[in-house]
C-alpha atoms as a PDB file:
ATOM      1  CA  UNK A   1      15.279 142.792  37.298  1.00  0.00           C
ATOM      2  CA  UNK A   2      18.973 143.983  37.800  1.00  0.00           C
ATOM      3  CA  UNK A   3      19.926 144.088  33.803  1.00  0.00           C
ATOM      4  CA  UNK A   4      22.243 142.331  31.776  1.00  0.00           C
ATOM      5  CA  UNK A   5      25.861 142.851  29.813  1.00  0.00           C
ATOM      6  CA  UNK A   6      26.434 140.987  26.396  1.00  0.00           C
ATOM      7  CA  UNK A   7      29.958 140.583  25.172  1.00  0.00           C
ATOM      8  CA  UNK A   8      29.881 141.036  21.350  1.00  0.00           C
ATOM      9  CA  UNK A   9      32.339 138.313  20.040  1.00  0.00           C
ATOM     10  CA  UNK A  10      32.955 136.882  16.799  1.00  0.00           C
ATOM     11  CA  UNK A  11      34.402 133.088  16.643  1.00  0.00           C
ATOM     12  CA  UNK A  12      38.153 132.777  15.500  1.00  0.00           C
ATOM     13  CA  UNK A  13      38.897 129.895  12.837  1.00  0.00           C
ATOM     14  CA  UNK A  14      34.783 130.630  12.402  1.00  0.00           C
ATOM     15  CA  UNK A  15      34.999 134.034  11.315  1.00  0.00           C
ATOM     16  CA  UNK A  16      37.655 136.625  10.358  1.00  0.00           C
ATOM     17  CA  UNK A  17      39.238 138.356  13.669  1.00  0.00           C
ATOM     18  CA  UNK A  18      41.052 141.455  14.285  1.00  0.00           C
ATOM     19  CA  UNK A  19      41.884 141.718  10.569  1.00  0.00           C
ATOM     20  CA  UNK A  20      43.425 145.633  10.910  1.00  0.00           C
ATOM     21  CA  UNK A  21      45.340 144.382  13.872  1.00  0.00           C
ATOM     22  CA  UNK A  22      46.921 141.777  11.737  1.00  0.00           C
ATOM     23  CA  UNK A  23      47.959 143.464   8.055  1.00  0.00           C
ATOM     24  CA  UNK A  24      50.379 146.152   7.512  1.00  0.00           C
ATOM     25  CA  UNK A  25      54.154 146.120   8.403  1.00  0.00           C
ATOM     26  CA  UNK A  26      53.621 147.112  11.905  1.00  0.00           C
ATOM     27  CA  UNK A  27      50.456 144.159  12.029  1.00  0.00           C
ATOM     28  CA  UNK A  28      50.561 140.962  14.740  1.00  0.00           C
ATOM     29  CA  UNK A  29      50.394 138.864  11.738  1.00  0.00           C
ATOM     30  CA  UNK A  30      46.626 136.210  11.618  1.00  0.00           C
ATOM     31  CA  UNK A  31      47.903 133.861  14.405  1.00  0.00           C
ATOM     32  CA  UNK A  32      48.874 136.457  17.167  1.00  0.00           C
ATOM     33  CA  UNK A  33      45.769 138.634  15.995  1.00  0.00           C
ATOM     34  CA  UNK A  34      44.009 135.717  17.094  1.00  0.00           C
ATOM     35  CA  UNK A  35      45.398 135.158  20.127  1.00  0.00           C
ATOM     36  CA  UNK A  36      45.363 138.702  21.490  1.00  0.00           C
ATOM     37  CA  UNK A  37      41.755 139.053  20.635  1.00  0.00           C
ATOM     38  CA  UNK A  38      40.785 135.917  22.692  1.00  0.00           C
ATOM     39  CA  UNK A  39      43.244 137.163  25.732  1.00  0.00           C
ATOM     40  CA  UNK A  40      41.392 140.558  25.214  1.00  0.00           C
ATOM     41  CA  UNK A  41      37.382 138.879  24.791  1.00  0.00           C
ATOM     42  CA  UNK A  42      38.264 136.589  28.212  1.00  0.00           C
ATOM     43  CA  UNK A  43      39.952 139.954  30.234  1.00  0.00           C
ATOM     44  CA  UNK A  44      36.654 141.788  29.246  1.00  0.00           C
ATOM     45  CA  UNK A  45      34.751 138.823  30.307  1.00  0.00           C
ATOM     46  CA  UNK A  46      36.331 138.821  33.811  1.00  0.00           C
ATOM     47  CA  UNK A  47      35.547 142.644  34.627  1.00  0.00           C
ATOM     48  CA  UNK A  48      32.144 142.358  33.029  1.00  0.00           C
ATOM     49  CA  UNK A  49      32.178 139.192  35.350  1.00  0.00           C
ATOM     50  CA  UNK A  50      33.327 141.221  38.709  1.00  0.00           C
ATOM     51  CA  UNK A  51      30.946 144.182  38.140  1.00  0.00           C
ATOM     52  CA  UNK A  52      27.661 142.243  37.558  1.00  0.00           C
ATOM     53  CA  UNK A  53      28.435 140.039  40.662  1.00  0.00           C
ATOM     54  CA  UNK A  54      28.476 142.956  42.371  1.00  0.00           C
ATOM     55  CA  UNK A  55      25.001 144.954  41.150  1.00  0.00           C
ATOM     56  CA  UNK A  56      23.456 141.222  40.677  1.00  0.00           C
ATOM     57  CA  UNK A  57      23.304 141.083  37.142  1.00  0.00           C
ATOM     58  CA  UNK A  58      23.724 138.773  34.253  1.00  0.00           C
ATOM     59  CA  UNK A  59      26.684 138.285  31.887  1.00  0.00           C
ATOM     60  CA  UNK A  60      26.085 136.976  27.985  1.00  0.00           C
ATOM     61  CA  UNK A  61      28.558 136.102  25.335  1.00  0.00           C
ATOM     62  CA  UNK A  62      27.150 137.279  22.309  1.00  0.00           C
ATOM     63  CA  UNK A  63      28.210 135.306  19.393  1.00  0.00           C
ATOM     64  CA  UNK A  64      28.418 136.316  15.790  1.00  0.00           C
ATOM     65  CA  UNK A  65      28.108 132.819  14.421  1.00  0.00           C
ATOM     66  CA  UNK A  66      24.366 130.622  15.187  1.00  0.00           C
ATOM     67  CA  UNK A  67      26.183 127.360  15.110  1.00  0.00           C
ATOM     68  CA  UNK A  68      28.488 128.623  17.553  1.00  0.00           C
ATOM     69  CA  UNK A  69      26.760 129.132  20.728  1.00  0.00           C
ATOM     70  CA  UNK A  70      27.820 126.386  22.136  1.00  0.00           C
ATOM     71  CA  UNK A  71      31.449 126.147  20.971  1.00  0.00           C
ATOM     72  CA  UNK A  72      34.076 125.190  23.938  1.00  0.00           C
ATOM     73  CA  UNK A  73      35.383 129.084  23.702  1.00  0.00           C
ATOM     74  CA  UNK A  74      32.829 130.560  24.535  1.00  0.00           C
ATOM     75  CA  UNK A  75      32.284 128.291  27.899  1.00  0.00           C
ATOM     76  CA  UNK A  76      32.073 129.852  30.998  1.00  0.00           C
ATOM     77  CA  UNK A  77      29.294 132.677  30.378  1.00  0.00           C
ATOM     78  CA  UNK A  78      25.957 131.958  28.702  1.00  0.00           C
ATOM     79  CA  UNK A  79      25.247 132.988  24.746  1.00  0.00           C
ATOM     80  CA  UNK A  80      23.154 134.671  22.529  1.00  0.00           C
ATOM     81  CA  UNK A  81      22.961 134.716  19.411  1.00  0.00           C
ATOM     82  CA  UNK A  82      23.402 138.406  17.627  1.00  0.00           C
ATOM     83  CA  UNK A  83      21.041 136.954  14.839  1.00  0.00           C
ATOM     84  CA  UNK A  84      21.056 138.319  11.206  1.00  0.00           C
ATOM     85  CA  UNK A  85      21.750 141.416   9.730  1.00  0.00           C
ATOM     86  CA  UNK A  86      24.614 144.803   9.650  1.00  0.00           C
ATOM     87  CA  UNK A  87      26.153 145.337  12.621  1.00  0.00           C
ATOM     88  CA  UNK A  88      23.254 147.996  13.772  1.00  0.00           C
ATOM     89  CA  UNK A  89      20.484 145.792  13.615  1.00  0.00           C
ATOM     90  CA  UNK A  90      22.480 142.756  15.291  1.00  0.00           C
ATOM     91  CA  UNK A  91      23.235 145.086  18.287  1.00  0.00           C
ATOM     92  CA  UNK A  92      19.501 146.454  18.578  1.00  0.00           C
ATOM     93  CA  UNK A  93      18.138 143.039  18.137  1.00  0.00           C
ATOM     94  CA  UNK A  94      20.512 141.363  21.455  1.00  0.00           C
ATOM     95  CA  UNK A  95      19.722 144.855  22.988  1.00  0.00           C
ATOM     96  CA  UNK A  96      16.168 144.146  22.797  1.00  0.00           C
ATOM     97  CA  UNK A  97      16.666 140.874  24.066  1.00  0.00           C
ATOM     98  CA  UNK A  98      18.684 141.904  27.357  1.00  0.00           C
ATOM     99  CA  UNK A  99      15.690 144.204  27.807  1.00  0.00           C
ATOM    100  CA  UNK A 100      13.155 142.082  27.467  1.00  0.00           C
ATOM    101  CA  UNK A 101      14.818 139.429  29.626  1.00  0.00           C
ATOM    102  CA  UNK A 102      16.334 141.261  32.311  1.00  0.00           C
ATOM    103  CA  UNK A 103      14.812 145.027  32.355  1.00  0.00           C
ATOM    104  CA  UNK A 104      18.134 146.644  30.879  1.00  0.00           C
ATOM    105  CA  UNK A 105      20.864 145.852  28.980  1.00  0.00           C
ATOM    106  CA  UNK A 106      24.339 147.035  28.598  1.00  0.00           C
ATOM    107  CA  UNK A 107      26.531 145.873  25.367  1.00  0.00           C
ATOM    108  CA  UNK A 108      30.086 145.637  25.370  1.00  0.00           C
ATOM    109  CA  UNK A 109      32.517 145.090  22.674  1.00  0.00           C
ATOM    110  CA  UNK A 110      35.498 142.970  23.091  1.00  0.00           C
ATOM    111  CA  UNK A 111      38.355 145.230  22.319  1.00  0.00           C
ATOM    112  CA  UNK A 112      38.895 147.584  25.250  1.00  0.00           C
ATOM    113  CA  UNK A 113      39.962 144.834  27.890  1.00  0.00           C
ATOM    114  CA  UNK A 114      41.350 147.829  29.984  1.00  0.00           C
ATOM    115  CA  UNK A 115      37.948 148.511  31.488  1.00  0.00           C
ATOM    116  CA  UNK A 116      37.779 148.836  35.189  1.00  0.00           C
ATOM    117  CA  UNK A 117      34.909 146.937  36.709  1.00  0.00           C
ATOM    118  CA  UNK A 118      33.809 150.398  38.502  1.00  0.00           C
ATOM    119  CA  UNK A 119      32.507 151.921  35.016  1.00  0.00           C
ATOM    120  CA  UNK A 120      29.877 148.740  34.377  1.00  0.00           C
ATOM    121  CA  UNK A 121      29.353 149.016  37.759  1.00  0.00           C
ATOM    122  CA  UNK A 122      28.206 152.540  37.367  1.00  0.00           C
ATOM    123  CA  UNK A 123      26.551 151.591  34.281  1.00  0.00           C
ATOM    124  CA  UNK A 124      24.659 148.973  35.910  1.00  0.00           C
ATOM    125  CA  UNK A 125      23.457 150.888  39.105  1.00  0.00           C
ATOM    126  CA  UNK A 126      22.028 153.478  36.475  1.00  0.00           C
ATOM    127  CA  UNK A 127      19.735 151.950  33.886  1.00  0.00           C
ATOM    128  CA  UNK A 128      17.874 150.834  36.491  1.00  0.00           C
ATOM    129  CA  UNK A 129      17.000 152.764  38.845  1.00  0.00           C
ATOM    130  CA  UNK A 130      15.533 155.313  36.004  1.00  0.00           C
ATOM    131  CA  UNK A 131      12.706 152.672  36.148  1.00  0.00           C
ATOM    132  CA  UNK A 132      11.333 154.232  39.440  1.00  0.00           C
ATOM    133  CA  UNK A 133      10.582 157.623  37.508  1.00  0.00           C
ATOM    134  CA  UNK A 134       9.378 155.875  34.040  1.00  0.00           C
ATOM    135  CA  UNK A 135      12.249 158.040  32.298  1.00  0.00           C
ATOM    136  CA  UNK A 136      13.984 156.207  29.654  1.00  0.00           C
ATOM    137  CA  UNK A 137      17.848 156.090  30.552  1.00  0.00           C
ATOM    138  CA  UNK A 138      20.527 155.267  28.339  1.00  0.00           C
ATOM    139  CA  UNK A 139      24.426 155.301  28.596  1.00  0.00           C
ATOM    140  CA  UNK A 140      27.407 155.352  26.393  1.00  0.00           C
ATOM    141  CA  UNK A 141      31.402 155.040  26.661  1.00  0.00           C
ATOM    142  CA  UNK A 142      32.858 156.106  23.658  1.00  0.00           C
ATOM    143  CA  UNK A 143      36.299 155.899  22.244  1.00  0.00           C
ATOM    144  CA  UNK A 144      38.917 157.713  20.600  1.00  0.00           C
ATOM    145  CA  UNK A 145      38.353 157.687  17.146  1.00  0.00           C
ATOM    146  CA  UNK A 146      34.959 158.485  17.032  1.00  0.00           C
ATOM    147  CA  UNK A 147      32.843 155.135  18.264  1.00  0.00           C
ATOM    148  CA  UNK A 148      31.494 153.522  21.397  1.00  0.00           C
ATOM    149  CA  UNK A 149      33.019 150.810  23.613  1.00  0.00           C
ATOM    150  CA  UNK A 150      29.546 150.058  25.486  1.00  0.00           C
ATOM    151  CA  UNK A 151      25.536 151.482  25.583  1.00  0.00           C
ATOM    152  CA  UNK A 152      22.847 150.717  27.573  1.00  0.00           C
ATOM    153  CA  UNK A 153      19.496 151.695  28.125  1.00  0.00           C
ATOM    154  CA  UNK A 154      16.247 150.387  30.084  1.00  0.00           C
ATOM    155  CA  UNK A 155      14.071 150.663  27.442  1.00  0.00           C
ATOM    156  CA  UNK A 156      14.684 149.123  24.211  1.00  0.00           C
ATOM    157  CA  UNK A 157      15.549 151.264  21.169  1.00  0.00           C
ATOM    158  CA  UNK A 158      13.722 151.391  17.917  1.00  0.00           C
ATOM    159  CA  UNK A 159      15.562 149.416  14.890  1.00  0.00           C
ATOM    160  CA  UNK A 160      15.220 152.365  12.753  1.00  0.00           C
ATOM    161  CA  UNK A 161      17.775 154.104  15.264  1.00  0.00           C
ATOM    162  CA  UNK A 162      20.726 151.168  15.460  1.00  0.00           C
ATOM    163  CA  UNK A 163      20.110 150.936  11.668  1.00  0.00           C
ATOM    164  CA  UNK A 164      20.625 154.345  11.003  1.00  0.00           C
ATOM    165  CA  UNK A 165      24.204 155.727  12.112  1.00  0.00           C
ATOM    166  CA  UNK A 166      27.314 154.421  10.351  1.00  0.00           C
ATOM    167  CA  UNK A 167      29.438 152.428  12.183  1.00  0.00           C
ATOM    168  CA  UNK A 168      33.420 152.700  12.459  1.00  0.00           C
ATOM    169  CA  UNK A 169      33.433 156.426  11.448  1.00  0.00           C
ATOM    170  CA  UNK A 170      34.914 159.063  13.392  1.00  0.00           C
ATOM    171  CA  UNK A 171      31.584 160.626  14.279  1.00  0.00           C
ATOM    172  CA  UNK A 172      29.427 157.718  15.032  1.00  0.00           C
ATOM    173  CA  UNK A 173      28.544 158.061  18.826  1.00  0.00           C
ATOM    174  CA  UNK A 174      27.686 161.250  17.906  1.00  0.00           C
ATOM    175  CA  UNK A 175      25.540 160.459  15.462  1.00  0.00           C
ATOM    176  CA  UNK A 176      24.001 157.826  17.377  1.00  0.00           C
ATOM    177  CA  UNK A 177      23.382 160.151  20.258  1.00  0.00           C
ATOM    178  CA  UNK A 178      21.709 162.593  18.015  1.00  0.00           C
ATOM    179  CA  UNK A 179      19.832 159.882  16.544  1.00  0.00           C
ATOM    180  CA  UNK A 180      18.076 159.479  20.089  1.00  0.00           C
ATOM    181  CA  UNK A 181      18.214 163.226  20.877  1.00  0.00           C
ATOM    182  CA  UNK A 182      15.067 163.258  23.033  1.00  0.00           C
ATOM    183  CA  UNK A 183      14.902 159.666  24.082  1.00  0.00           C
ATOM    184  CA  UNK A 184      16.208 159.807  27.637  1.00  0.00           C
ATOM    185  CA  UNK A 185      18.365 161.158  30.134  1.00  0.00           C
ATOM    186  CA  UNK A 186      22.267 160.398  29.181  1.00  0.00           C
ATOM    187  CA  UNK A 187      25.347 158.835  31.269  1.00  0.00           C
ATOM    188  CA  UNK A 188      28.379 159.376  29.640  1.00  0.00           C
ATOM    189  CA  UNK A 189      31.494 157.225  30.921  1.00  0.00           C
ATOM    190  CA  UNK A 190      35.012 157.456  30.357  1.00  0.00           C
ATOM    191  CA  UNK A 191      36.636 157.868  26.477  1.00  0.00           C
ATOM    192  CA  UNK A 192      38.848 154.522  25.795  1.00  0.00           C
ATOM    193  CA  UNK A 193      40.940 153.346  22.835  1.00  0.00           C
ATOM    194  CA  UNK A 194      39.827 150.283  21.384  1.00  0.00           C
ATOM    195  CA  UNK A 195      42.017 148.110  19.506  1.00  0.00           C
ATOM    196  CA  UNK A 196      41.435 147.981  16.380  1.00  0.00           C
ATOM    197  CA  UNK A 197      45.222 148.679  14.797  1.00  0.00           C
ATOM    198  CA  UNK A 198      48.762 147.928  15.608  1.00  0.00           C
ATOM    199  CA  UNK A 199      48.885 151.782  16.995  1.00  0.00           C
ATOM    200  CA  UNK A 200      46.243 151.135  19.422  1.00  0.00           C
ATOM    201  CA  UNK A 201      48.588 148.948  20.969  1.00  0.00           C
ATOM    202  CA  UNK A 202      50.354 151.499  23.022  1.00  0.00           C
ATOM    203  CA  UNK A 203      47.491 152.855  24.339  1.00  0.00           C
ATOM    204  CA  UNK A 204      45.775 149.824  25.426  1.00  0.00           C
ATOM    205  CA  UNK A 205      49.139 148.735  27.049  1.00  0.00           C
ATOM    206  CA  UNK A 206      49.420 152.089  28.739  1.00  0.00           C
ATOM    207  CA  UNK A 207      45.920 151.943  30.247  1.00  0.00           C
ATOM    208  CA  UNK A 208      46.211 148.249  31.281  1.00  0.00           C
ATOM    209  CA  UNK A 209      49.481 149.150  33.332  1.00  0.00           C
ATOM    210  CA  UNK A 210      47.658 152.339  35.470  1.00  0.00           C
ATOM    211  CA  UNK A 211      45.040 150.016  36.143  1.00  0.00           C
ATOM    212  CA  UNK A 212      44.836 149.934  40.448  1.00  0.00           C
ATOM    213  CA  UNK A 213      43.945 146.198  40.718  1.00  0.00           C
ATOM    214  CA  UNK A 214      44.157 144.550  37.292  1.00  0.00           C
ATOM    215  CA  UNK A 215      42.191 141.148  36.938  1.00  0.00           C
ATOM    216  CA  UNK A 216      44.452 138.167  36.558  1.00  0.00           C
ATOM    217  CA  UNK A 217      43.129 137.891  33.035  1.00  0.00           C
ATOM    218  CA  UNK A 218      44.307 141.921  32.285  1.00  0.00           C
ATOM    219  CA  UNK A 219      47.544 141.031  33.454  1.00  0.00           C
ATOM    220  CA  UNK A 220      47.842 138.191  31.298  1.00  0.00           C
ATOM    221  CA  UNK A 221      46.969 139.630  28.686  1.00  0.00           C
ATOM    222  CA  UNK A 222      50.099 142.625  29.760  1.00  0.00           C
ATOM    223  CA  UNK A 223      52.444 140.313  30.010  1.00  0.00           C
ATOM    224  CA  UNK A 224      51.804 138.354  26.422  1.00  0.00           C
ATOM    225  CA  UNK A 225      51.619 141.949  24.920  1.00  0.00           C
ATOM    226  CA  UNK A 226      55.342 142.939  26.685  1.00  0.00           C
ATOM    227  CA  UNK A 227      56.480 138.964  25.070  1.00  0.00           C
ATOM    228  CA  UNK A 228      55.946 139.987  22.152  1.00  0.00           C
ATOM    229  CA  UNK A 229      57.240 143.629  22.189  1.00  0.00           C
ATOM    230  CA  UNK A 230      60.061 141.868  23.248  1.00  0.00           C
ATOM    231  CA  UNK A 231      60.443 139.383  20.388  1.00  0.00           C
ATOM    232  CA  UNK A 232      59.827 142.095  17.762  1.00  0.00           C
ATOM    233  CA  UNK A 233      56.253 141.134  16.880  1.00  0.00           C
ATOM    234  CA  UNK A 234      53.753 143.401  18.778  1.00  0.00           C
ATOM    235  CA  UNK A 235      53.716 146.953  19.626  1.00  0.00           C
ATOM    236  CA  UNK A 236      53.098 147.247  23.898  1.00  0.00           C
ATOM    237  CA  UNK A 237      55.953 150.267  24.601  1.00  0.00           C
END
């Protein structure tokens, strides 16, 4: 088994989207929101896409909404569904799954579409390969205001653990970490910004443009960014 990467998405028109990237004075507004979160779910689709190709792994959409695994946006990759609960126990519970089915598992949110398909790579070629000495391997990216962009492990991790940390503070990989102090051996990948407000704009921008070979779906997403910059309504300079 080669593992697996799972895409967390949530449905837009189905569910409530990028709602911090869209209020304020500086905000993209509901409708642009929308759209750069799609442009940004399909550009981290298309590296996930390149590096699992690559290390023979499989890619999952994992949708929020039950009645929405087989919705027309989320064609192109197969789904899962993250199932009930906070988001701790909705990420343990896919986790599981990807474990179960594939022998690791690697989730990814949809917000840092500046990843470079070498880090999953890297990610990938890990987890497994800690199967040959039975020691439990797990790996994290985290970002810069306190959070993770993607984990994985080979083994999967008790509930107790996801259901324990608080999400979206500024200490919560750390906490999660600590959570598992013990558990395995560690990777630690590169710190990113993920988008979460109209500040995190520039960043993301900024990364996208250093970006070597940027996937056409990266650049796509660029170059609506810079349209908008240049009509007043989004934040990319």
């Amino acid at each position: 088994m080669s593992g697996a990467i799972a895409i967390f998405v949530k449905t837009p028109g189905r569910s409530a989207v990028k709602t911090r990237l869209a209020s304020g004075p500086l905000g993209l507004g509901e409708v642009d929101a929308r759209a750069w979160y799609l442009l940004a779910a399909m550009a981290v689709a298309a590296v996930a896409r390149r590096a699992a190709a690559d290390c023979k792994a499989q890619v999952y959409w994992a949708v929020a909404e039950a009645d929405c695994l087989l919705h027309p946006m989320w064609r192109g990759l197969p789904t899962l569904a993250q199932g009930e609960g906070d988001l701790g126990a909705r990420m343990g519970s896919v986790h599981s799954e990807l474990v179960a089915r594939h022998g690791s598992g690697v989730l990814l949110g949809a917000d840092t579409p500046q990843l470079d398909p070498d880090s999953l790579r890297i990610a990938l070629a890990w987890l497994p390969s800690g199967k040959l000495t039975l020691a439990p391997r797990l790996v994290i990216g985290p970002t810069e205001d306190g959070g993770f962009w993607l984990f994985g492990a080979n083994q999967a991790v008790a509930m107790q653990h996801w259901q324990g940390v608080a999400y979206s503070q500024w200490d919560t990989a750390a906490c999660f970490r600590a959570a598992l102090a013990g558990y395995g051996e560690w990777l630690q990948l590169a710190t990113h910004t993920d988008v979460d407000y109209p500040k995190d704009l520039l960043a993301c921008a900024g990364a996208l443009r250093q970006l070597v070979s940027p996937l056409p779906e990266q650049s796509a997403l660029l170059s609506w960014m810079c349209r908008k910059e240049a009509s007043g309504s989004a934040h990319a300079h």
